[in-house]
C-alpha atoms as a PDB file:
ATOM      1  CA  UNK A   1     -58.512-174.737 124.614  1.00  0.00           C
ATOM      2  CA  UNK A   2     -56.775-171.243 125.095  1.00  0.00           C
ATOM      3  CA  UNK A   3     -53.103-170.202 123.898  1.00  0.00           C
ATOM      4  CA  UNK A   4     -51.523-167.199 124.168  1.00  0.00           C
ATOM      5  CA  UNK A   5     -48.772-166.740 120.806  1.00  0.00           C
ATOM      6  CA  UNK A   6     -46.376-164.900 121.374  1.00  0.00           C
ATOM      7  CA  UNK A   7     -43.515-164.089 118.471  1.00  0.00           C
ATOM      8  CA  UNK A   8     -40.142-163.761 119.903  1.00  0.00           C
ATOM      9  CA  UNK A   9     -36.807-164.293 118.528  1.00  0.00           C
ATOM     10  CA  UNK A  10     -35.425-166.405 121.158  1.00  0.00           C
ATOM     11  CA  UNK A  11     -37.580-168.120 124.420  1.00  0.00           C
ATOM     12  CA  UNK A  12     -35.964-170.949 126.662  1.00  0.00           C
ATOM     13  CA  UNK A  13     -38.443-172.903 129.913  1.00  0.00           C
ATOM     14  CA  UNK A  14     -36.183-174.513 132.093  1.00  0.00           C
ATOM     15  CA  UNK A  15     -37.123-176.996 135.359  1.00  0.00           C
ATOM     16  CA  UNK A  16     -34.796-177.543 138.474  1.00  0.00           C
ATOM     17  CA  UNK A  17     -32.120-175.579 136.702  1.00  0.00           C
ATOM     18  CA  UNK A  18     -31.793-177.271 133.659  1.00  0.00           C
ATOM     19  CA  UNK A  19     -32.545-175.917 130.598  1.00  0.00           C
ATOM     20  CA  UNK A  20     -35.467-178.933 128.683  1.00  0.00           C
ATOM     21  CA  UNK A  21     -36.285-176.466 125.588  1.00  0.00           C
ATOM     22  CA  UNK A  22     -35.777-174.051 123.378  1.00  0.00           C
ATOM     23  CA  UNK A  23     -36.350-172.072 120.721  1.00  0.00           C
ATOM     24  CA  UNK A  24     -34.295-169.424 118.046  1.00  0.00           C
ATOM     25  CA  UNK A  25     -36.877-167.068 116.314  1.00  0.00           C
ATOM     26  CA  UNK A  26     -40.177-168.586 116.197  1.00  0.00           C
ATOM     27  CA  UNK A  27     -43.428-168.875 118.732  1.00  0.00           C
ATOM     28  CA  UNK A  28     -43.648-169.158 122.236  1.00  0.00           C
ATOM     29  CA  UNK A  29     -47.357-170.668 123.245  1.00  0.00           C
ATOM     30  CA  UNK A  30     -48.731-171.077 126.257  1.00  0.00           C
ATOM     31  CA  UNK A  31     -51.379-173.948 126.344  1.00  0.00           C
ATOM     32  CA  UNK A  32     -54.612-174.309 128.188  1.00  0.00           C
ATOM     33  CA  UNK A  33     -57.175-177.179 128.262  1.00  0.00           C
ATOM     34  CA  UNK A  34     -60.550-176.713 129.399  1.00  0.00           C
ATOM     35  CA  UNK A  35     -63.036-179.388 130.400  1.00  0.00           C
ATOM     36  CA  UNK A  36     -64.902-180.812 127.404  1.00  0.00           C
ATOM     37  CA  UNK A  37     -62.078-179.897 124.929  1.00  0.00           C
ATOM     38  CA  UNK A  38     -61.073-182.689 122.593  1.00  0.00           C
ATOM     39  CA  UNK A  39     -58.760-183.539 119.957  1.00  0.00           C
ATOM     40  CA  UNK A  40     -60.112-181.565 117.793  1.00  0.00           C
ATOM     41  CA  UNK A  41     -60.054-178.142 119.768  1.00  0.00           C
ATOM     42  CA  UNK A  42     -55.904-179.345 119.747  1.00  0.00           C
ATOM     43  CA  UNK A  43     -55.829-180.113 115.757  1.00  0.00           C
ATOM     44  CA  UNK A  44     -58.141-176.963 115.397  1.00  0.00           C
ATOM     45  CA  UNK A  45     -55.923-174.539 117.486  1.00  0.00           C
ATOM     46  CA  UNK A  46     -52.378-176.342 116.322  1.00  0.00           C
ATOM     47  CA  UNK A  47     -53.472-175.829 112.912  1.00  0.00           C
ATOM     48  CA  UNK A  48     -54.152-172.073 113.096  1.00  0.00           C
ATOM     49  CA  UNK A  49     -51.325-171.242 115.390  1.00  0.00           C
ATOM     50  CA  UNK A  50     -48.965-173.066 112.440  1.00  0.00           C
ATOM     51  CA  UNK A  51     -50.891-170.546 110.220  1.00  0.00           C
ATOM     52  CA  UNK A  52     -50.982-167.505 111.503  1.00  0.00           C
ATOM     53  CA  UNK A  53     -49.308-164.437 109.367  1.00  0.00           C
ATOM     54  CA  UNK A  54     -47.324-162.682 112.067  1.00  0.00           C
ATOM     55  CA  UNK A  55     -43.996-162.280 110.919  1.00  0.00           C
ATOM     56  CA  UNK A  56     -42.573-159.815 108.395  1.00  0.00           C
ATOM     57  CA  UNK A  57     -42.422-159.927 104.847  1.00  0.00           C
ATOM     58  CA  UNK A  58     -39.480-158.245 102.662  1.00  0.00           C
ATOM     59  CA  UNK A  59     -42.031-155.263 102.834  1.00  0.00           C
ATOM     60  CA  UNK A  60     -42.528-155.000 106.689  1.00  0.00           C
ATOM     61  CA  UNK A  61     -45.961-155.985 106.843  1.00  0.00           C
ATOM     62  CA  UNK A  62     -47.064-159.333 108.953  1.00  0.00           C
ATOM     63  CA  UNK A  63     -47.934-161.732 105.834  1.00  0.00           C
ATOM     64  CA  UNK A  64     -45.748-164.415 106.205  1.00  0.00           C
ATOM     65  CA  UNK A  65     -46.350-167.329 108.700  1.00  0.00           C
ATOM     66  CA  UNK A  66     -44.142-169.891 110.974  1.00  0.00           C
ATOM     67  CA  UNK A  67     -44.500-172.650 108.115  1.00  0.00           C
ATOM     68  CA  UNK A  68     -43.116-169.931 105.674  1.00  0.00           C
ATOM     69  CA  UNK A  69     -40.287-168.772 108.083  1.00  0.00           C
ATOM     70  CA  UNK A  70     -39.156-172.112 108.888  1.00  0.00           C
ATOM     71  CA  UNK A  71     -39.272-171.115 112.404  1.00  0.00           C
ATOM     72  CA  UNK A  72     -39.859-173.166 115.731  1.00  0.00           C
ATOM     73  CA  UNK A  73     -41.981-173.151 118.411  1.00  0.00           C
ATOM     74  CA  UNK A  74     -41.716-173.775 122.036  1.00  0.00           C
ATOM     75  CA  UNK A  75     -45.283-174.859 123.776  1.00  0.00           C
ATOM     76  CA  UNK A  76     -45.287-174.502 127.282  1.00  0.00           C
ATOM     77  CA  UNK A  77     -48.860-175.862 129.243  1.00  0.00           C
ATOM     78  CA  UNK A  78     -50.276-173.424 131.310  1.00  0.00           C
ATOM     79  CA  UNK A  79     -53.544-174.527 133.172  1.00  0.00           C
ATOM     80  CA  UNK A  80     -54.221-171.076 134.967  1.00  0.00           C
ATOM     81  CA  UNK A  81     -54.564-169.609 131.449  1.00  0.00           C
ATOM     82  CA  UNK A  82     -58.363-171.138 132.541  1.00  0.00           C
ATOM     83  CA  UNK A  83     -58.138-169.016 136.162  1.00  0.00           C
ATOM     84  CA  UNK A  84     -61.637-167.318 136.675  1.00  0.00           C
ATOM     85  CA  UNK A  85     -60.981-163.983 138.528  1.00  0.00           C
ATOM     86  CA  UNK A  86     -64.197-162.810 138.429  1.00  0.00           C
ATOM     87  CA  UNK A  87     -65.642-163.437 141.828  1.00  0.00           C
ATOM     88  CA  UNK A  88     -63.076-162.360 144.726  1.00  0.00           C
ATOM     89  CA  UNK A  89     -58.878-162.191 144.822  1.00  0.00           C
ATOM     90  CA  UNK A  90     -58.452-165.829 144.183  1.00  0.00           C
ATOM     91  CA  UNK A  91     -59.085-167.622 140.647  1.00  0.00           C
ATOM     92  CA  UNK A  92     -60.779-170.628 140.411  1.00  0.00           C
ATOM     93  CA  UNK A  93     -59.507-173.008 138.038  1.00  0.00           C
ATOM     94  CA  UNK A  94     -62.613-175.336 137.823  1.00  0.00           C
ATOM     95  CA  UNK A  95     -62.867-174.493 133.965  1.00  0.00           C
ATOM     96  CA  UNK A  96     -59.349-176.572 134.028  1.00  0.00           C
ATOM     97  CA  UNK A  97     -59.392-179.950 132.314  1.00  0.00           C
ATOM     98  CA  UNK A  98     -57.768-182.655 134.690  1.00  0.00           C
ATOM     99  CA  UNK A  99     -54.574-183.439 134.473  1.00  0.00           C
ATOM    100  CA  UNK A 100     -55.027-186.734 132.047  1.00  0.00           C
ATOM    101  CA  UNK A 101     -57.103-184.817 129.672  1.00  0.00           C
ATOM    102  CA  UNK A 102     -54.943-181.714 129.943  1.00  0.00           C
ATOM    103  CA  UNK A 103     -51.606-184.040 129.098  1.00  0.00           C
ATOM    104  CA  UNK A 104     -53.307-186.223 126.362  1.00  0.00           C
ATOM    105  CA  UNK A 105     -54.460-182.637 124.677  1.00  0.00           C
ATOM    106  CA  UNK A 106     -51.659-180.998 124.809  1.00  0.00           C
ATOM    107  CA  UNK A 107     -49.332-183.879 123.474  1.00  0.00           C
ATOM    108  CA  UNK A 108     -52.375-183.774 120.339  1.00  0.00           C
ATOM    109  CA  UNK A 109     -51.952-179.895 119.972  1.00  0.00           C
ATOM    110  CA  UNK A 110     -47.645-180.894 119.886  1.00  0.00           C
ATOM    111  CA  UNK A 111     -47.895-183.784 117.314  1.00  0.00           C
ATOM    112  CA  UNK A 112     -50.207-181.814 115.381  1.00  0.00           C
ATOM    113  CA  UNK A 113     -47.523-179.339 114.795  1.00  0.00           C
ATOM    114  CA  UNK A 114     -44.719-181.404 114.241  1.00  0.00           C
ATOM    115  CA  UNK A 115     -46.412-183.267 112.134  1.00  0.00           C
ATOM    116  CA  UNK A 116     -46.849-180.357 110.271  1.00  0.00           C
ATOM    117  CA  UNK A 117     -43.210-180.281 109.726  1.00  0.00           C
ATOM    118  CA  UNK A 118     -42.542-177.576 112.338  1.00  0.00           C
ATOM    119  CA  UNK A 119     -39.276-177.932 115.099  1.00  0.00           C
ATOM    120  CA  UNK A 120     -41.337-177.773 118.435  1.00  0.00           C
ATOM    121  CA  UNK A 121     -39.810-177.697 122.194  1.00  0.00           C
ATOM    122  CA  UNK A 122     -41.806-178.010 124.858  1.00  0.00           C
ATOM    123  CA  UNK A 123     -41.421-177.832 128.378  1.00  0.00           C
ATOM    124  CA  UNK A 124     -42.171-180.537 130.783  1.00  0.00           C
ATOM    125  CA  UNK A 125     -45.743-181.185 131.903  1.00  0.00           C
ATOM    126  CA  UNK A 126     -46.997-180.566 135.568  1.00  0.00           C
ATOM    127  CA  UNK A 127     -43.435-179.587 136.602  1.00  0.00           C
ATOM    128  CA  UNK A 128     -42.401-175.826 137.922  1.00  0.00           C
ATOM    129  CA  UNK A 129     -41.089-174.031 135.245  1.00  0.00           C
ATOM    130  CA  UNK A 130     -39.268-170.517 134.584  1.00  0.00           C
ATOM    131  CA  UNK A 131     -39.657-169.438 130.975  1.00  0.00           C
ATOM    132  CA  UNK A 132     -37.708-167.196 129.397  1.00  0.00           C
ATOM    133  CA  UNK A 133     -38.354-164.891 126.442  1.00  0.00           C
ATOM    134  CA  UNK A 134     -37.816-161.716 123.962  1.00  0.00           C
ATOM    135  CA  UNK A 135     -40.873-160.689 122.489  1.00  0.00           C
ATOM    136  CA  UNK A 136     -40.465-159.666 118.996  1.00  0.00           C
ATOM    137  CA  UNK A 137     -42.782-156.526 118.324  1.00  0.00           C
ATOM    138  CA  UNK A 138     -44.178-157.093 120.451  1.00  0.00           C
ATOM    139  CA  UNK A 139     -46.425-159.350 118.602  1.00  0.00           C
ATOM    140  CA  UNK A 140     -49.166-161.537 120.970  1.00  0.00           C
ATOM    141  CA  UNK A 141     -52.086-162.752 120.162  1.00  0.00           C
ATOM    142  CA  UNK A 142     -54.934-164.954 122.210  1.00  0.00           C
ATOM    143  CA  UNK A 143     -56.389-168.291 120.377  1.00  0.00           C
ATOM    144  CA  UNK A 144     -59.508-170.186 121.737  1.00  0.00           C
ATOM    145  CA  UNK A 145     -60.912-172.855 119.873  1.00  0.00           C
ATOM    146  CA  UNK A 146     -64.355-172.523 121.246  1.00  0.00           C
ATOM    147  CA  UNK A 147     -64.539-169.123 119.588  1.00  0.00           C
ATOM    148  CA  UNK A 148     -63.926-170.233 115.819  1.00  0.00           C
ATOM    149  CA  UNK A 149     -67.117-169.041 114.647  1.00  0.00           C
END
């Protein structure tokens, strides 16, 4: 599983013109799930995204974390986050969980947050979506929870 956290201080996804969620200062995440990921890739990857220190303390310095802010996120899935470019122009997107997997995994990764205590928004699975954001910093950072060791 693969996210790409990104701080901002405002971020809005929106399908067929309507606005379905968003976020004041907080975390924007995009979401991938690979074949053979599992719940625990989502608790794994949840859990440290909740944790990460990337926002400012009263000294300047990125100690304190989303918990600690009381900030939200907004998770967004994002399949082609899996996109091989290596051979040729096109990606292939075979490293892609299928869409039941994908859905069931990214719900996990959501609960795991909110359960957490965290306000998350997300936008709507499958659908075409326009995302909007202001990247605070910036600050962004790549998580994938087959590289935790």
């Amino acid at each position: 599983m693969r996210a790409v956290v990104q701080r901002v201080s405002r971020a809005s996804v929106t399908v067929a013109g309507q606005t379905v969620g968003a976020i004041e200062q907080g975390l924007m995440v995009l979401l991938g799930v690979a074949r053979g990921d599992t719940a625990g890739d989502a608790a794994y990857l949840a859990e440290k995204t909740a944790g990460l220190r990337i926002f400012e303390d009263h000294d300047g310095k990125m100690n304190r974390s989303l918990e600690e802010l009381g900030g939200s996120i907004l998770v967004v899935s994002q399949f082609t986050l899996l996109g091989d470019c290596r051979k040729g122009r096109r990606p292939g997107f075979t490293e892609a969980a299928p869409p039941e997997l994908a859905e069931a995994l990214y719900k996990t990764y959501v609960d795991v947050l909110r359960n957490r205590g965290l306000t998350v928004a997300t936008g709507v699975f499958q659908a075409d979506m326009q995302v909007a954001l202001v990247n605070d910093g910036p600050v962004t950072l790549m998580l994938d929870s087959r590289k935790q060791f």
